[in-house]
C-alpha atoms as a PDB file:
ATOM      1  CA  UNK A   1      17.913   3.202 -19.775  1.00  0.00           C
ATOM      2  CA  UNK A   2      18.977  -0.001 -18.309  1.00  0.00           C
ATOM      3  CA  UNK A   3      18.705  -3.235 -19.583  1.00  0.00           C
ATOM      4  CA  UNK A   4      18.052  -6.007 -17.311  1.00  0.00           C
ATOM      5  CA  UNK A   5      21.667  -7.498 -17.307  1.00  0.00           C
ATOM      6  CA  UNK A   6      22.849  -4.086 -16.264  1.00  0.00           C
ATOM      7  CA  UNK A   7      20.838  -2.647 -13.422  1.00  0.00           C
ATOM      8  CA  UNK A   8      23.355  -1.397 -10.719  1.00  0.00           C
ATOM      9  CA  UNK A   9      23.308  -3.480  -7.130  1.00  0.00           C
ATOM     10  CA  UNK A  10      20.857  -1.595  -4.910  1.00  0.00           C
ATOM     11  CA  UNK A  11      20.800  -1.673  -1.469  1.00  0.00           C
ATOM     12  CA  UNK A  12      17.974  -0.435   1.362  1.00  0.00           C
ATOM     13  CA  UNK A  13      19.971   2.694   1.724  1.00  0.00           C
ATOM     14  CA  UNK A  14      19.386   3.412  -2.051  1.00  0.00           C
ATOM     15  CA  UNK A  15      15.873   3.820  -1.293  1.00  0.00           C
ATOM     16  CA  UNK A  16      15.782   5.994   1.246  1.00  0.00           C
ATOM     17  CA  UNK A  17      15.360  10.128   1.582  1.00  0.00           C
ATOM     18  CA  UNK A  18      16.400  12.415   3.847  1.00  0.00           C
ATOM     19  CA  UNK A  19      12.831  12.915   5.229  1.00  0.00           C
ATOM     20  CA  UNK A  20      12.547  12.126   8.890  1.00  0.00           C
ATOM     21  CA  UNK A  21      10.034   9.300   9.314  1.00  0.00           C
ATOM     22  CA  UNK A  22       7.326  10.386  11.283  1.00  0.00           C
ATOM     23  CA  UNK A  23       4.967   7.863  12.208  1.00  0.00           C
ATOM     24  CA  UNK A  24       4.140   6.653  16.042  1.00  0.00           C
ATOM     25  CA  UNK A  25       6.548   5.305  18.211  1.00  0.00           C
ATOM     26  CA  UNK A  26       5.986   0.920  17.523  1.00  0.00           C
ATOM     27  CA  UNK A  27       4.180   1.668  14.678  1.00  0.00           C
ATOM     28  CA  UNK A  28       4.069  -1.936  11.982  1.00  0.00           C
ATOM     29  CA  UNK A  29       4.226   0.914   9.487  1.00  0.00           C
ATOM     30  CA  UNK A  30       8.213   1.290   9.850  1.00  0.00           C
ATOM     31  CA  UNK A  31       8.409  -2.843   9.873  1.00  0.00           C
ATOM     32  CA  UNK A  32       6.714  -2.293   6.090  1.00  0.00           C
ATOM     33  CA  UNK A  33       8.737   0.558   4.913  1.00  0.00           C
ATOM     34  CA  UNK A  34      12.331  -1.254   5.754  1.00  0.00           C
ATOM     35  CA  UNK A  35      10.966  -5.018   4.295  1.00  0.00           C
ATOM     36  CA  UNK A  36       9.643  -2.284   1.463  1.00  0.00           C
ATOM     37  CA  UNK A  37      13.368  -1.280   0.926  1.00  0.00           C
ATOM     38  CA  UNK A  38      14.194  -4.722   0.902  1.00  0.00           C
ATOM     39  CA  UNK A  39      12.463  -6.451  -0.948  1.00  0.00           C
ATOM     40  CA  UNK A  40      12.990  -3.731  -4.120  1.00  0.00           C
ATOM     41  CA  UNK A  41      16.749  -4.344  -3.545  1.00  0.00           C
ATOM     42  CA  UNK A  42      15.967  -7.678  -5.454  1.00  0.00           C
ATOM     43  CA  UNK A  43      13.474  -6.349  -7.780  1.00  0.00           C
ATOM     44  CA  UNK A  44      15.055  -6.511 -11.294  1.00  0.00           C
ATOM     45  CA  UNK A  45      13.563  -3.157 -12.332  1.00  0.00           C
ATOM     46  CA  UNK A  46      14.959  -0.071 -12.655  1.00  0.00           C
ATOM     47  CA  UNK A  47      14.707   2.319  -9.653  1.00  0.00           C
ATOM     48  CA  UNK A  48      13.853   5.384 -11.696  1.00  0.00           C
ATOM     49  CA  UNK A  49      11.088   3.631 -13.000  1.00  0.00           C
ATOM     50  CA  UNK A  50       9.634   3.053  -9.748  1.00  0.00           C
ATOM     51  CA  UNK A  51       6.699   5.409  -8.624  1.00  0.00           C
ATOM     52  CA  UNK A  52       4.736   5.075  -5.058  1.00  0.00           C
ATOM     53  CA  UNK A  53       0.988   6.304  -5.217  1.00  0.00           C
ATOM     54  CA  UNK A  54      -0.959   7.125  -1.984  1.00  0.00           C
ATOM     55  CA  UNK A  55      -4.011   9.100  -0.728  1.00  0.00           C
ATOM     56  CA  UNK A  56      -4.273  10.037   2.833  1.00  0.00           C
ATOM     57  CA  UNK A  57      -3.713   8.921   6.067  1.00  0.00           C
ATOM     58  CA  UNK A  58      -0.935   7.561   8.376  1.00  0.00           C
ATOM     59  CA  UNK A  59       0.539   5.073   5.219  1.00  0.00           C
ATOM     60  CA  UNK A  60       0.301   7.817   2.866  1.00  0.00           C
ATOM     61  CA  UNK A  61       3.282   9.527   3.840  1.00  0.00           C
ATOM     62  CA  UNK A  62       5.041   6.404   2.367  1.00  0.00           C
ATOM     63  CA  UNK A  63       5.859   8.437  -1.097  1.00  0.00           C
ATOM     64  CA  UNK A  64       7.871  10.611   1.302  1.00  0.00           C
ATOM     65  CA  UNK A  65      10.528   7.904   2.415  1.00  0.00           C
ATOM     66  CA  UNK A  66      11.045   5.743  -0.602  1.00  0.00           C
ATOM     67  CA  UNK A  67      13.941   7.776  -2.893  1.00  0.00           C
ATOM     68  CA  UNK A  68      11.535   6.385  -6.164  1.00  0.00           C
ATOM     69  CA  UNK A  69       9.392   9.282  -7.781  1.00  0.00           C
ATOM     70  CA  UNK A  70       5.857   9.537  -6.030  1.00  0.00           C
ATOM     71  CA  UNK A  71       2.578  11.024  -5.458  1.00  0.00           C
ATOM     72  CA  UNK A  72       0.983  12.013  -2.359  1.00  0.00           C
ATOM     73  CA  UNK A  73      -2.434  12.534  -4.008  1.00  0.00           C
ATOM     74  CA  UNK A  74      -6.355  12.991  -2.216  1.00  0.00           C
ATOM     75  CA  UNK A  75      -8.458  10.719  -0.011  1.00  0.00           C
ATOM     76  CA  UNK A  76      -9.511   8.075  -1.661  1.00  0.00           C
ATOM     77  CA  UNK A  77      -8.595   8.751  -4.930  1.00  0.00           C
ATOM     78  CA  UNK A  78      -5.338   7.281  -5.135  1.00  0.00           C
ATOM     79  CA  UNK A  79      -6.210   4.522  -7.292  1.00  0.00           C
ATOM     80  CA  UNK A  80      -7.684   6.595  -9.753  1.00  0.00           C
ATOM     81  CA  UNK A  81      -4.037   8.303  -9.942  1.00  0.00           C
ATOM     82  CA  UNK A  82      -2.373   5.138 -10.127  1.00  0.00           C
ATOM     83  CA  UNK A  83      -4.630   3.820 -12.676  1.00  0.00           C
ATOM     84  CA  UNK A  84      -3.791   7.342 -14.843  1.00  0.00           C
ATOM     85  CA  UNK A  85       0.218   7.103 -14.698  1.00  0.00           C
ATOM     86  CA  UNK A  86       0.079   3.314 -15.774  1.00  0.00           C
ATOM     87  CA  UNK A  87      -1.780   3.725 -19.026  1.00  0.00           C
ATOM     88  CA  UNK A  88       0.045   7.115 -19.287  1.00  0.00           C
ATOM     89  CA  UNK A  89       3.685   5.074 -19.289  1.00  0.00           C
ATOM     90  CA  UNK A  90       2.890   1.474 -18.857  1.00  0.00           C
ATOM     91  CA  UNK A  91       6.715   0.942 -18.440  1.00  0.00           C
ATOM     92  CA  UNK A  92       6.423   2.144 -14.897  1.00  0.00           C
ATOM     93  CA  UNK A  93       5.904  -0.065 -11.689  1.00  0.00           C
ATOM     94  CA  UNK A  94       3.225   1.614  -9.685  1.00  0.00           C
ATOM     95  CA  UNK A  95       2.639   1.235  -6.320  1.00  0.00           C
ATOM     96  CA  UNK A  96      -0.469   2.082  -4.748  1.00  0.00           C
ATOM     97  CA  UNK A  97       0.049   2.786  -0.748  1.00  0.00           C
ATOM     98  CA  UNK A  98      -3.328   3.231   0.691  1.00  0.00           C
ATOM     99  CA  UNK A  99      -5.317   2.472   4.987  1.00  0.00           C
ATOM    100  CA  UNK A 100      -8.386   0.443   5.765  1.00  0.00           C
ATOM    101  CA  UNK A 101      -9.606   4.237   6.461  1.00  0.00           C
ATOM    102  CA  UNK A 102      -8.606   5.691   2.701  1.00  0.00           C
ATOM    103  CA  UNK A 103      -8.619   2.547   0.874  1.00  0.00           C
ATOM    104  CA  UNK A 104     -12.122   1.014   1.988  1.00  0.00           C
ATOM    105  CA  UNK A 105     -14.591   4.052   3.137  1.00  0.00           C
ATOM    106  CA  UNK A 106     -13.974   7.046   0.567  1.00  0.00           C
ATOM    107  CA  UNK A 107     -11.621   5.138  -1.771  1.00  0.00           C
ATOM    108  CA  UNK A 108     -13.747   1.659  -1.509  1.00  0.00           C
ATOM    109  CA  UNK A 109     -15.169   2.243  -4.845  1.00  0.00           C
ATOM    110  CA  UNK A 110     -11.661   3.762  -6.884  1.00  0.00           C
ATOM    111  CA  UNK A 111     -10.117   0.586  -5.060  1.00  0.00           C
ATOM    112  CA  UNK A 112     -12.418  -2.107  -6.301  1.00  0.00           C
ATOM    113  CA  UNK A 113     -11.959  -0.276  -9.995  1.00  0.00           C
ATOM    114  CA  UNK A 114      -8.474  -0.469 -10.384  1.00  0.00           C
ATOM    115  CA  UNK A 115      -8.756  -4.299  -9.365  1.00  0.00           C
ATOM    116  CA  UNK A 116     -11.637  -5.288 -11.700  1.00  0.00           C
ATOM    117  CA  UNK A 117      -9.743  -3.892 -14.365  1.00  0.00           C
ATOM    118  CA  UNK A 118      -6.602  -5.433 -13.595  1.00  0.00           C
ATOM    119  CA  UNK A 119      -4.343  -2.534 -13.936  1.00  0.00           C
ATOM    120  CA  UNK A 120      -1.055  -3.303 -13.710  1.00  0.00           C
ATOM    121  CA  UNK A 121      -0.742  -1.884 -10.236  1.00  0.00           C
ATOM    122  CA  UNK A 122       0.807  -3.247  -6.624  1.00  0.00           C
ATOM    123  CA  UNK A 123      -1.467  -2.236  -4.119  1.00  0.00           C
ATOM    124  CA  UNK A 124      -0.637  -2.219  -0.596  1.00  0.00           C
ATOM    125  CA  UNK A 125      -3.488  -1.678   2.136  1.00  0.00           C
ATOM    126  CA  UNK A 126      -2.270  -1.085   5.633  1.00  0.00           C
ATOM    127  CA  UNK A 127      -4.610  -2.538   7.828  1.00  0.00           C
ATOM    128  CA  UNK A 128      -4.864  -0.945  11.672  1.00  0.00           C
ATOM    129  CA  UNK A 129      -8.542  -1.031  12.102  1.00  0.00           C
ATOM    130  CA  UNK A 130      -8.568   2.188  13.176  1.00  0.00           C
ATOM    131  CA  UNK A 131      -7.967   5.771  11.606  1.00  0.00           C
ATOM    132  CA  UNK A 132      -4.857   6.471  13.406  1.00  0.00           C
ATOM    133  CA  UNK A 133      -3.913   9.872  11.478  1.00  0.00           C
ATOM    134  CA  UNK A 134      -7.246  11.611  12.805  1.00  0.00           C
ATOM    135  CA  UNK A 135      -6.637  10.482  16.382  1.00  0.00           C
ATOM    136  CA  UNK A 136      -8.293   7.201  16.393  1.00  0.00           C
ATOM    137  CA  UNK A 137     -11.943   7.528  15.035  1.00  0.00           C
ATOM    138  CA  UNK A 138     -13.431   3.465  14.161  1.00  0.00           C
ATOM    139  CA  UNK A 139     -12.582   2.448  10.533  1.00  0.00           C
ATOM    140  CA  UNK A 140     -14.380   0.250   7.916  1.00  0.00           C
ATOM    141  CA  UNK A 141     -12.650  -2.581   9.128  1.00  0.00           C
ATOM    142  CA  UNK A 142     -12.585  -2.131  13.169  1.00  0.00           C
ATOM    143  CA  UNK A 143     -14.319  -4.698  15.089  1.00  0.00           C
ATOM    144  CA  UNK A 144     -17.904  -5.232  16.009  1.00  0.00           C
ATOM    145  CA  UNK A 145     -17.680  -3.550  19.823  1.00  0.00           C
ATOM    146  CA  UNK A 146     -14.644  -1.140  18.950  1.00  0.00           C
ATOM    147  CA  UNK A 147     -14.617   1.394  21.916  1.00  0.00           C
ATOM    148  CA  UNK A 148     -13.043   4.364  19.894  1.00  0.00           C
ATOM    149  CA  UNK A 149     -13.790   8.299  20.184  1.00  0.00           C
ATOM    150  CA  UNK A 150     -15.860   7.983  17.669  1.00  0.00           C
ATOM    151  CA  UNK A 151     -18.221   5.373  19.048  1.00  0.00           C
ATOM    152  CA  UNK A 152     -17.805   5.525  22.879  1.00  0.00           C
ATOM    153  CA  UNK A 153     -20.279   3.291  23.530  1.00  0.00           C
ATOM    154  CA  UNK A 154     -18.851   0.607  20.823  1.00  0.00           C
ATOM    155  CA  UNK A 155     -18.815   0.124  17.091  1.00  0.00           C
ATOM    156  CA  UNK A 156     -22.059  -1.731  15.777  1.00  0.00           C
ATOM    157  CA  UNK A 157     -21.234  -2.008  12.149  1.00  0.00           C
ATOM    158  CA  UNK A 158     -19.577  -5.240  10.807  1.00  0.00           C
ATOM    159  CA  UNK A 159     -16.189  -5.207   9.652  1.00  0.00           C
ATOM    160  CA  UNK A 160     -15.163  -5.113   5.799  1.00  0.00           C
ATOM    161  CA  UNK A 161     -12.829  -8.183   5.231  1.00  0.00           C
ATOM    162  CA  UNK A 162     -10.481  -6.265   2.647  1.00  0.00           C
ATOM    163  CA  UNK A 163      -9.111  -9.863   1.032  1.00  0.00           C
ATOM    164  CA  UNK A 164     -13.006 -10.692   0.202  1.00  0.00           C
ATOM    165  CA  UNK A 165     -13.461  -7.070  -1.658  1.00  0.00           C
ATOM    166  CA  UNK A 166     -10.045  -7.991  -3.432  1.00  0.00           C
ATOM    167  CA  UNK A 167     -11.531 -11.469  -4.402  1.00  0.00           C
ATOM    168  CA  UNK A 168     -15.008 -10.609  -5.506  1.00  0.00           C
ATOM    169  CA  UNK A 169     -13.129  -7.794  -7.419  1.00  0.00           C
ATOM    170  CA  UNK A 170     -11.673 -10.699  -9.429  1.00  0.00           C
ATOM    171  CA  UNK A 171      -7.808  -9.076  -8.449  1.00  0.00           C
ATOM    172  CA  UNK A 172      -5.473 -11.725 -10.097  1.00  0.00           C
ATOM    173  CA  UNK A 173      -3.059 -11.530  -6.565  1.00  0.00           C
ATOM    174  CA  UNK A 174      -4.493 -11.325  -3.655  1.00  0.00           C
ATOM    175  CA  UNK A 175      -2.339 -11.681  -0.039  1.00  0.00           C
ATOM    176  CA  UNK A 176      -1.917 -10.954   3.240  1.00  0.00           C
ATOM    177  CA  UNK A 177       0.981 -10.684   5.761  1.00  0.00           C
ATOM    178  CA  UNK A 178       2.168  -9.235   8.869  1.00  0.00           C
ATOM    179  CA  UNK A 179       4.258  -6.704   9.567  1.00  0.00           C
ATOM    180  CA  UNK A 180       5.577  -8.627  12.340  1.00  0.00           C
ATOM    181  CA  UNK A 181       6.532 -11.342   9.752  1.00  0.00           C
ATOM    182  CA  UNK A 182       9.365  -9.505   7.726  1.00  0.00           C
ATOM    183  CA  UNK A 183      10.685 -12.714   5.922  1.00  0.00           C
ATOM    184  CA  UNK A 184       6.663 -13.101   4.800  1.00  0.00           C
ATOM    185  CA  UNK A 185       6.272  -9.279   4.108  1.00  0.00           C
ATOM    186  CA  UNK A 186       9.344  -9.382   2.007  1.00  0.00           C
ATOM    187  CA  UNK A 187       8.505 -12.715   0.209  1.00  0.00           C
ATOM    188  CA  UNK A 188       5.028 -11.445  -0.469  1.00  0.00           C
ATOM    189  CA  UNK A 189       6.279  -7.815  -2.032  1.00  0.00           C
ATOM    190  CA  UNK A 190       8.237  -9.948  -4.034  1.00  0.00           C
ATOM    191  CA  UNK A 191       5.701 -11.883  -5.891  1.00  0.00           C
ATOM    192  CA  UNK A 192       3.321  -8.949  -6.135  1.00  0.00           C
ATOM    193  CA  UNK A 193       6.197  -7.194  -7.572  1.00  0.00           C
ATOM    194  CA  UNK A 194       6.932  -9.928 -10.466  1.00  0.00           C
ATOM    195  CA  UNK A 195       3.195 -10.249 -10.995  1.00  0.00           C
ATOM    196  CA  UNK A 196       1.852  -8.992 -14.286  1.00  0.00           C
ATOM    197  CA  UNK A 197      -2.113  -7.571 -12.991  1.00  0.00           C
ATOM    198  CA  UNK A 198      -3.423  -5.908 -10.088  1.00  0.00           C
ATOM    199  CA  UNK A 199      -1.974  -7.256  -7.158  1.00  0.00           C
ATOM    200  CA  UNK A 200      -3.477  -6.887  -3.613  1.00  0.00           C
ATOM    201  CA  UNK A 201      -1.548  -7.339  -0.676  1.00  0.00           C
ATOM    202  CA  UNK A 202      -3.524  -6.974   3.002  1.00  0.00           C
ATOM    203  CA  UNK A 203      -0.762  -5.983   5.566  1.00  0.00           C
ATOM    204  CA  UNK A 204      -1.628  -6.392   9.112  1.00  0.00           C
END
């Protein structure tokens, strides 16, 4: 075990497998995997102590490119996962990587759970507004209007605003950021990272 004055100097590289990433060509989801590599490169925590959670969906292959142990577990349920390994070894940082799709529709009552309880758990929520794994069906959060295959003629429903959920789920960090930002992205992983709670982090 290290102690804190002896944890070796990572760098990105450290935190990366040999799995070929395989996400869509201009897809913000490689912008949040390398600021993800970066920011942990200045995390005083030990890498084997690390662990990435994540359900399913385009951002739950995340577990798969971060050399930290991980879970690729079932839709929705992620959070109940995450919530399990942190009272199982609370000496773990647990990251919960989860979509508007798996996070809010299936997983929208696990998610607001693991918030209200304030498990110790960093929870990431990539935001496209669409479900982009199953070919581009509407999500909780798309847009009144969105034309998708799912509702040719236009979604009708209004959006969930994931940072409200986080809110009225009393979270004790809630943010949002870009992936077109990394300098925010990275700032913002960073203070979710030294919080002590459930931290909620909205990533456009």
């Amino acid at each position: 075990m290290h102690s804190q004055g002896s944890l070796p100097v990572l760098t990105a590289k450290d935190f990366t497998t040999d799995q070929d990433v395989r996400w869509c060509p201009g897809c913000g989801d490689y912008s949040i995997l390398a600021q993800m590599k970066k920011a942990l490169t200045t995390v005083p925590f030990p890498k084997e102590k690390m662990v990435f959670v994540s359900g399913i969906g385009c951002s739950s292959r995340f577990p798969y490119y971060m050399n930290t142990y991980g879970f690729h577990t079932i839709h929705g349920r992620a959070p109940t996962f995450a919530t399990g390994l942190k009272l199982a070894n609370p000496e773990l940082m647990v990251w919960l990587v989860t979509g508007d799709g798996d996070g809010l529709s299936i997983g929208g009552n696990h998610l607001i759970h693991v918030l209200r309880r304030n498990v110790d758990v960093k929870v990431l929520l990539f935001n496209n507004e669409i479900y982009g794994l199953t070919k581009g069906q509407y999500s909780p959060t798309s847009r009144v209007g969105t034309t998708s295959k799912s509702t040719p003629t236009g979604s009708i429903d209004s959006p969930i605003r994931p940072l409200s959920i986080a809110l009225a789920s009393e979270a004790t960090f809630v943010a949002r950021t870009m992936d077109r930002n990394p300098a925010h992205l990275v700032s913002v992983i960073q203070k979710a990272a030294a919080h002590k709670g459930s931290a909620f982090i909205e990533i456009y």
